[in-house]
N, C-alpha and C. Protein backbone atom coordinates (compact mmCIF):
# COMPACT_ATOMS: atom_id res chain seq x y z
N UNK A 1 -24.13 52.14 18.32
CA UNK A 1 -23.14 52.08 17.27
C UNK A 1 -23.87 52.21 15.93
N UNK A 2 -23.22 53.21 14.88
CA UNK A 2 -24.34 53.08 13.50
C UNK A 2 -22.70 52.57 12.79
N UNK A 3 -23.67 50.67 12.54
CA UNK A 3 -23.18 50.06 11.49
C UNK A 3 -22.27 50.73 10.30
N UNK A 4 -23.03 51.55 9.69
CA UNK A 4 -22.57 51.81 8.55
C UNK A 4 -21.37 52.49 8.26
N UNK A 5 -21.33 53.36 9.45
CA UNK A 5 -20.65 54.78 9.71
C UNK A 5 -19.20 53.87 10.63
N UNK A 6 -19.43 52.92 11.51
CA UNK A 6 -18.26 52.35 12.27
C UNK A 6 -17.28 51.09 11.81
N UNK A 7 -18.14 50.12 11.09
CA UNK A 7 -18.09 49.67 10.65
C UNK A 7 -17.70 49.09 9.02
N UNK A 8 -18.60 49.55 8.48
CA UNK A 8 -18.38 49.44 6.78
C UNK A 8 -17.52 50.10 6.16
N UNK A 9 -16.08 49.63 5.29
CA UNK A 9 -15.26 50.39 5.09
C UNK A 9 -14.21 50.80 5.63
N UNK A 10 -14.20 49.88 7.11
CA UNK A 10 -13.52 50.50 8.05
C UNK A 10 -11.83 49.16 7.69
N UNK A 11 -10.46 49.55 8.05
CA UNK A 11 -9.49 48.28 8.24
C UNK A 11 -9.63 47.44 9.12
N UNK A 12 -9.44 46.29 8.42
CA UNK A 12 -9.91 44.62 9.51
C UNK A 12 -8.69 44.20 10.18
N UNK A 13 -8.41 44.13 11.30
CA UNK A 13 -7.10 43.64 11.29
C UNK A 13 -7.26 42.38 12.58
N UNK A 14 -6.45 41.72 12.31
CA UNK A 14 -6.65 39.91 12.88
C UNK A 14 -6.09 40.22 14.61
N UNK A 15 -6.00 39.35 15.71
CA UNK A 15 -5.87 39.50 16.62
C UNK A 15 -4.50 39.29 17.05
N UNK A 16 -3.70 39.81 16.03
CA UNK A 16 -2.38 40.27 16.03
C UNK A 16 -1.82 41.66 15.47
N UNK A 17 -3.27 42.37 14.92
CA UNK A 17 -3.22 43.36 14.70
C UNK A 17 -3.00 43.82 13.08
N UNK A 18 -2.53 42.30 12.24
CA UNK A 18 -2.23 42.18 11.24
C UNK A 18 -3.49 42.81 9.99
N UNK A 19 -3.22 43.34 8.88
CA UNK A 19 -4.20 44.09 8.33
C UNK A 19 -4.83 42.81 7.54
N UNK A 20 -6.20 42.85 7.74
CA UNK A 20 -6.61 42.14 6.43
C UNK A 20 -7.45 42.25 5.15
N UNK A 21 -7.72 43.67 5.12
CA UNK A 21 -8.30 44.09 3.95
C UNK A 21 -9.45 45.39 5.09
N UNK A 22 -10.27 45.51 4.28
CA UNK A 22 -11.35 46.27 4.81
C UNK A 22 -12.99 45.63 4.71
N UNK A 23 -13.67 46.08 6.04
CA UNK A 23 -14.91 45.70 5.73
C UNK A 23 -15.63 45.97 4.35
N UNK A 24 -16.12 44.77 3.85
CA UNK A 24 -16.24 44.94 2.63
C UNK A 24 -18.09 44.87 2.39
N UNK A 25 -18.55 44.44 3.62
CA UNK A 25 -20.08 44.09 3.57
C UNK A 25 -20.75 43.85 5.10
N UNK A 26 -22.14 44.01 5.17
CA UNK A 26 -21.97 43.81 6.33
C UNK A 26 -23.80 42.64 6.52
N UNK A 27 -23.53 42.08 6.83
CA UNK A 27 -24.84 40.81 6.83
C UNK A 27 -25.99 40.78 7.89
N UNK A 28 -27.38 41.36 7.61
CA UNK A 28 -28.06 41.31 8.71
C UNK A 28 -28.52 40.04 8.84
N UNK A 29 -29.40 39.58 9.85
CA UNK A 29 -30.34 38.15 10.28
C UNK A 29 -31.42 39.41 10.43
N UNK A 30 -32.70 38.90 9.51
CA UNK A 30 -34.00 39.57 10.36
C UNK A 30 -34.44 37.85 11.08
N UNK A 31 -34.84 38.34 12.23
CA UNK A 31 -35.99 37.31 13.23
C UNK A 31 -37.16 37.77 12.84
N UNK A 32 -38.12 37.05 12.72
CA UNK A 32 -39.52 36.57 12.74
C UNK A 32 -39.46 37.66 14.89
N UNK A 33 -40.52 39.08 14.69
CA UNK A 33 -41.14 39.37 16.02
C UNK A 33 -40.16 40.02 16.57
N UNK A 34 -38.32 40.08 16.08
CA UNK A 34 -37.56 40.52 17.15
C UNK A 34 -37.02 41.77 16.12
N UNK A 35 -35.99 42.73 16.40
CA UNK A 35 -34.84 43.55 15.48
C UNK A 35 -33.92 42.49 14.76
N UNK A 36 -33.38 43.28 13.52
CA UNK A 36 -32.78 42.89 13.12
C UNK A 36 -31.21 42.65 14.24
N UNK A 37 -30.46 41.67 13.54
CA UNK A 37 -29.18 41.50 14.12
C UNK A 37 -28.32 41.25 12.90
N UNK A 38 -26.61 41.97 13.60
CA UNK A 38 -25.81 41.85 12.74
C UNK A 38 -25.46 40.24 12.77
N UNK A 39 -25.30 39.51 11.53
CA UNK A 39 -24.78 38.10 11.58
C UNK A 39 -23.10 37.85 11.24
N UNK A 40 -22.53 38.66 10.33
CA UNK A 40 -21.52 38.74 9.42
C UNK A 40 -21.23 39.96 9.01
N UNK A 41 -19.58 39.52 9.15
CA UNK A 41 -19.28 40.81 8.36
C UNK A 41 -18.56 40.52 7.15
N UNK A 42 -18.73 40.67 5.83
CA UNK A 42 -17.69 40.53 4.30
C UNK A 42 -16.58 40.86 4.40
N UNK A 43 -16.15 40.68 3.74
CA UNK A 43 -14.59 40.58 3.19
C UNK A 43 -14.46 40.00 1.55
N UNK A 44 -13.85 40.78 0.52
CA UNK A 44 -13.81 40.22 -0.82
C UNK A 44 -14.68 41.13 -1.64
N UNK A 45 -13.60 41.44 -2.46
CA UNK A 45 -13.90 42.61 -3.56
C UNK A 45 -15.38 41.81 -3.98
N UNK A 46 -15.78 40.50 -4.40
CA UNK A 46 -17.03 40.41 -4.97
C UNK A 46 -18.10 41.13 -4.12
N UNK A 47 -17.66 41.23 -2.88
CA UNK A 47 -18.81 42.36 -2.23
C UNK A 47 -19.25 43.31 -2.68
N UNK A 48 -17.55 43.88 -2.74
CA UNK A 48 -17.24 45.65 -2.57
C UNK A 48 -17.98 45.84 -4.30
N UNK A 49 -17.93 44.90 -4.79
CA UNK A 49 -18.41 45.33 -6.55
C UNK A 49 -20.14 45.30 -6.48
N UNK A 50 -20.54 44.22 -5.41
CA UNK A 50 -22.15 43.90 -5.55
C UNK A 50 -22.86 45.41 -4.84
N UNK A 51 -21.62 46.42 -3.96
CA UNK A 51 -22.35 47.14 -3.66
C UNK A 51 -22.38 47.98 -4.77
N UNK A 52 -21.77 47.96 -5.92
CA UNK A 52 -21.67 49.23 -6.75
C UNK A 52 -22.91 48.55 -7.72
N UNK A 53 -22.66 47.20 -8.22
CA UNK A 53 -23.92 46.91 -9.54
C UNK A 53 -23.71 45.17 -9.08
N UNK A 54 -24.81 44.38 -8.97
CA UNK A 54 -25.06 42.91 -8.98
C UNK A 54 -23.94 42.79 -9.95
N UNK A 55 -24.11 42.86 -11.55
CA UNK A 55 -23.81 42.89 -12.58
C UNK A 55 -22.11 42.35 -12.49
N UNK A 56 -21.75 43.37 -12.13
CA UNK A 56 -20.32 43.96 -12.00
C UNK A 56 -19.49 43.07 -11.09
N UNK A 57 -20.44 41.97 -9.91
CA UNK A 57 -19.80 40.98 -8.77
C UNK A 57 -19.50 40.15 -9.68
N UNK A 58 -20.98 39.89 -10.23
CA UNK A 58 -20.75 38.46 -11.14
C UNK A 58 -19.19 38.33 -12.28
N UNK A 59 -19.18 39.68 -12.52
CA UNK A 59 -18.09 39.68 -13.76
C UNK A 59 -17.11 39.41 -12.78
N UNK A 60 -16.74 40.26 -11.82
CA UNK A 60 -15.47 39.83 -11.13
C UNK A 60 -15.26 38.83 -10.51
N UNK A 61 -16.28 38.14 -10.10
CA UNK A 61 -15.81 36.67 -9.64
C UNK A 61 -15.50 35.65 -10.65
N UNK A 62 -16.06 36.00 -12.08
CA UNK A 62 -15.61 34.86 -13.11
C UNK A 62 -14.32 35.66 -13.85
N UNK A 63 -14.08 36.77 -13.32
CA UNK A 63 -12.98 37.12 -13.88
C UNK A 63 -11.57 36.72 -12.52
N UNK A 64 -12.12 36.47 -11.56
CA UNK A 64 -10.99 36.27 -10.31
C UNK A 64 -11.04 34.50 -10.63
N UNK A 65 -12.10 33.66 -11.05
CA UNK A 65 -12.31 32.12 -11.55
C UNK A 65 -11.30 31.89 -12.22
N UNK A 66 -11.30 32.86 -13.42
CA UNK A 66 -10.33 32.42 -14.96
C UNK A 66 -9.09 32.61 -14.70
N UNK A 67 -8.80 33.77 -13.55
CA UNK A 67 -7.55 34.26 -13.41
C UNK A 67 -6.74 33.48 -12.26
N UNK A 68 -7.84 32.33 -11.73
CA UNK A 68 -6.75 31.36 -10.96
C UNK A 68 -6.73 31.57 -9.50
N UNK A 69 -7.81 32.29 -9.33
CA UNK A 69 -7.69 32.98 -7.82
C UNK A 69 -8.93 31.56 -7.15
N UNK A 70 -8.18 30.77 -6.04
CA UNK A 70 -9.24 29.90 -5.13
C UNK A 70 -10.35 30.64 -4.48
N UNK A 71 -10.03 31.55 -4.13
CA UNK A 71 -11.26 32.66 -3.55
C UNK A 71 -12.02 33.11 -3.92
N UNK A 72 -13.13 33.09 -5.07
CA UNK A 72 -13.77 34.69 -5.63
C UNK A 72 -15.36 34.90 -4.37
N UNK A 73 -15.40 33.85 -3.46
CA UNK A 73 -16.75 33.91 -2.79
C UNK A 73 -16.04 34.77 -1.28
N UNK A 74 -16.79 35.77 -1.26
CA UNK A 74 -15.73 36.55 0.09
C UNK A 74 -16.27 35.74 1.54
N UNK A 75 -15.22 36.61 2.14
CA UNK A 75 -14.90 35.50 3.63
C UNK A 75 -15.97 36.36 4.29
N UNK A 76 -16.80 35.47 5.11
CA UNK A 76 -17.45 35.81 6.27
C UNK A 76 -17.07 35.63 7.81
N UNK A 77 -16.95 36.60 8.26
CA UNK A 77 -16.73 36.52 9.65
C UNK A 77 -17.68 36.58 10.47
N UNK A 78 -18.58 35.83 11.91
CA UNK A 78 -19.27 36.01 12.28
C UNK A 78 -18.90 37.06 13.19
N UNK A 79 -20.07 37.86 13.22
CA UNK A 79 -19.87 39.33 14.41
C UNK A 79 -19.89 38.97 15.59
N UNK A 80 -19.94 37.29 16.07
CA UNK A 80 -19.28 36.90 17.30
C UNK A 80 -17.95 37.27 18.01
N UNK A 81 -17.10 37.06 16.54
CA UNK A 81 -15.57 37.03 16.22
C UNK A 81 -15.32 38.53 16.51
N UNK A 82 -16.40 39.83 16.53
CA UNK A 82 -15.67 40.87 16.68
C UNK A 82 -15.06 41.02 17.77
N UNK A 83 -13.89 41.88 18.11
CA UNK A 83 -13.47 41.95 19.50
C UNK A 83 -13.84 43.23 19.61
N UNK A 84 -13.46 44.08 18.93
CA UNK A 84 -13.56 45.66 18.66
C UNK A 84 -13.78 46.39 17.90
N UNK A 85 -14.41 47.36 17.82
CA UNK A 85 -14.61 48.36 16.89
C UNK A 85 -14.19 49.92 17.19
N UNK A 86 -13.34 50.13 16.74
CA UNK A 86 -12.51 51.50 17.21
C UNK A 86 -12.54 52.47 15.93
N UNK A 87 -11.16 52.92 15.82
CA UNK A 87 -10.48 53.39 13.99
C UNK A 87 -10.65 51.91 13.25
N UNK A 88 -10.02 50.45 13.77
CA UNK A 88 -10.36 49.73 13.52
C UNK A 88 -11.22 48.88 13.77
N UNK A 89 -11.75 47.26 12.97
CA UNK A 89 -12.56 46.47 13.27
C UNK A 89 -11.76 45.29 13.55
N UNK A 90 -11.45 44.73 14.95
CA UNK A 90 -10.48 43.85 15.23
C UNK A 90 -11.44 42.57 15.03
N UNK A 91 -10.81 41.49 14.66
CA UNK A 91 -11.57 40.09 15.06
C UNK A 91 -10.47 38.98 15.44
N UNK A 92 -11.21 38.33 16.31
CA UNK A 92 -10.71 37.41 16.71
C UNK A 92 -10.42 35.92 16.17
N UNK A 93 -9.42 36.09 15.05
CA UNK A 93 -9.43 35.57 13.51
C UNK A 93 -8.09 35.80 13.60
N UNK A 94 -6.95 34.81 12.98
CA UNK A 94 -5.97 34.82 12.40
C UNK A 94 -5.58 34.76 10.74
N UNK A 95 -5.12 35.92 10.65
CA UNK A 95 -5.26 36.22 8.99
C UNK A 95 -4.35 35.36 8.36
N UNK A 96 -3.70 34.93 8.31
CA UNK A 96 -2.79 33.92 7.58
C UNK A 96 -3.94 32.50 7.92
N UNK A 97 -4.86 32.43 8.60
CA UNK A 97 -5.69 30.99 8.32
C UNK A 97 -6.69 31.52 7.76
N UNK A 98 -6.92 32.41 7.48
CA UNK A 98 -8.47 33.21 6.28
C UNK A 98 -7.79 33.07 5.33
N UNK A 99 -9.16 32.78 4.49
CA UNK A 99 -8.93 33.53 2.46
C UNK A 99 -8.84 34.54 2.35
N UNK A 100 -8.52 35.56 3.55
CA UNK A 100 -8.25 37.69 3.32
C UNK A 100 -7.10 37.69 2.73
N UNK A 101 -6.32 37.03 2.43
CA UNK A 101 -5.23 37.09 2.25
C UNK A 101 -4.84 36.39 0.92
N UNK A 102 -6.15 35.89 0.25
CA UNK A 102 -5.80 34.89 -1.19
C UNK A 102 -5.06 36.01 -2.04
N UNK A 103 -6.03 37.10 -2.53
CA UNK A 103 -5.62 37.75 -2.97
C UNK A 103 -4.15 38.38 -3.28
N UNK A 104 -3.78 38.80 -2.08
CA UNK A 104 -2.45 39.43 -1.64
C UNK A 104 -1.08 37.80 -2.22
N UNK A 105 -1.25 37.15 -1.87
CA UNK A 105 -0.81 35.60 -1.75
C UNK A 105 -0.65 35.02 -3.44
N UNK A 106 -1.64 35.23 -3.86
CA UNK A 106 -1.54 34.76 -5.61
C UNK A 106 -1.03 35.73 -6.34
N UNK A 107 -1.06 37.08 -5.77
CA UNK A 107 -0.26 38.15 -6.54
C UNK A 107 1.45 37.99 -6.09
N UNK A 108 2.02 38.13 -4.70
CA UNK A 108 2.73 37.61 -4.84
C UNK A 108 3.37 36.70 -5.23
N UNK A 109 2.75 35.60 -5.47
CA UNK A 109 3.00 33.98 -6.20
C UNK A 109 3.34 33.89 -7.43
N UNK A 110 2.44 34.57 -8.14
CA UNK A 110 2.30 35.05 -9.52
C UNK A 110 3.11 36.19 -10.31
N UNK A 111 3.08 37.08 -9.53
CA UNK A 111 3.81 38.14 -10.43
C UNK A 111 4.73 38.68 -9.27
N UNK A 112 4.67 38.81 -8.73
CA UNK A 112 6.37 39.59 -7.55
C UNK A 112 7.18 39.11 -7.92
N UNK A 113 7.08 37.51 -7.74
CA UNK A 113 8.32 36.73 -7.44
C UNK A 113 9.01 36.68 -8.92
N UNK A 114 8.03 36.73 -9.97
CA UNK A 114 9.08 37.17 -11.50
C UNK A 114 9.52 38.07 -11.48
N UNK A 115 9.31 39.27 -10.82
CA UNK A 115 9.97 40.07 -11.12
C UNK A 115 11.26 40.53 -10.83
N UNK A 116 12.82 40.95 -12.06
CA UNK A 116 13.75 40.67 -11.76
C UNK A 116 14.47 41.51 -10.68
N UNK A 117 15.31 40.86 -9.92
CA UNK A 117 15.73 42.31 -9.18
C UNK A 117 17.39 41.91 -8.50
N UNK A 118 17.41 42.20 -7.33
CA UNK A 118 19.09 41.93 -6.51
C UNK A 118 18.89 40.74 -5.38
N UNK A 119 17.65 40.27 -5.47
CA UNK A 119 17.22 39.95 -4.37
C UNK A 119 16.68 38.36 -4.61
């Protein structure tokens, strides 16, 4: 399997099939004498920004801080938890009990629900 190419970038979806964002990072373990191993996989834009500039995580996590968001440290999943890796990266994780979902959750909270409508 090449990590990068199956993996990274790919849709996460919980073991209901439910979407929870996309691989956002992916965490090796080096051993002392052995190969590396995958440990984790990210989740949380502060990733997806640390891959573009260090710089640029830091701003967005004190900008996700100020803006009220409980989350700005992304969720790790251990690559125990994977079940599959297909089109998607399934884990054996329920997304409504992860922080994948802060995001999605404070926006609705915050701004949907003001907005006026029939409903």
């Amino acid at each position: 399997m090449d990590i990068i190419r199956d993996v990274l970038d790919n849709q996460l979806v919980d073991r209901n099939q439910r979407k929870m964002g996309k691989v956002d990072g992916v965490v090796m373990e080096l051993r002392e004498g052995e190969p590396p191993r995958v440990a984790y996989i990210e989740v949380g834009v502060t990733t997806l920004a640390n891959r573009i500039n260090p710089r640029l995580a830091r701003w967005v996590a004190a900008i996700a801080s100020k803006w009220g968001a409980k989350q700005s440290e992304p969720l790790r999943i251990p690559w125990t938890k994977v079940r599959d890796v297909g089109i998607d990266v399934e884990v054996d994780e329920e997304a409504e009990a992860t922080p994948a979902l802060a995001y999605e959750k404070w926006l609705r909270d915050r701004i949907i629900k003001r907005i006026p409508g029939d409903g």
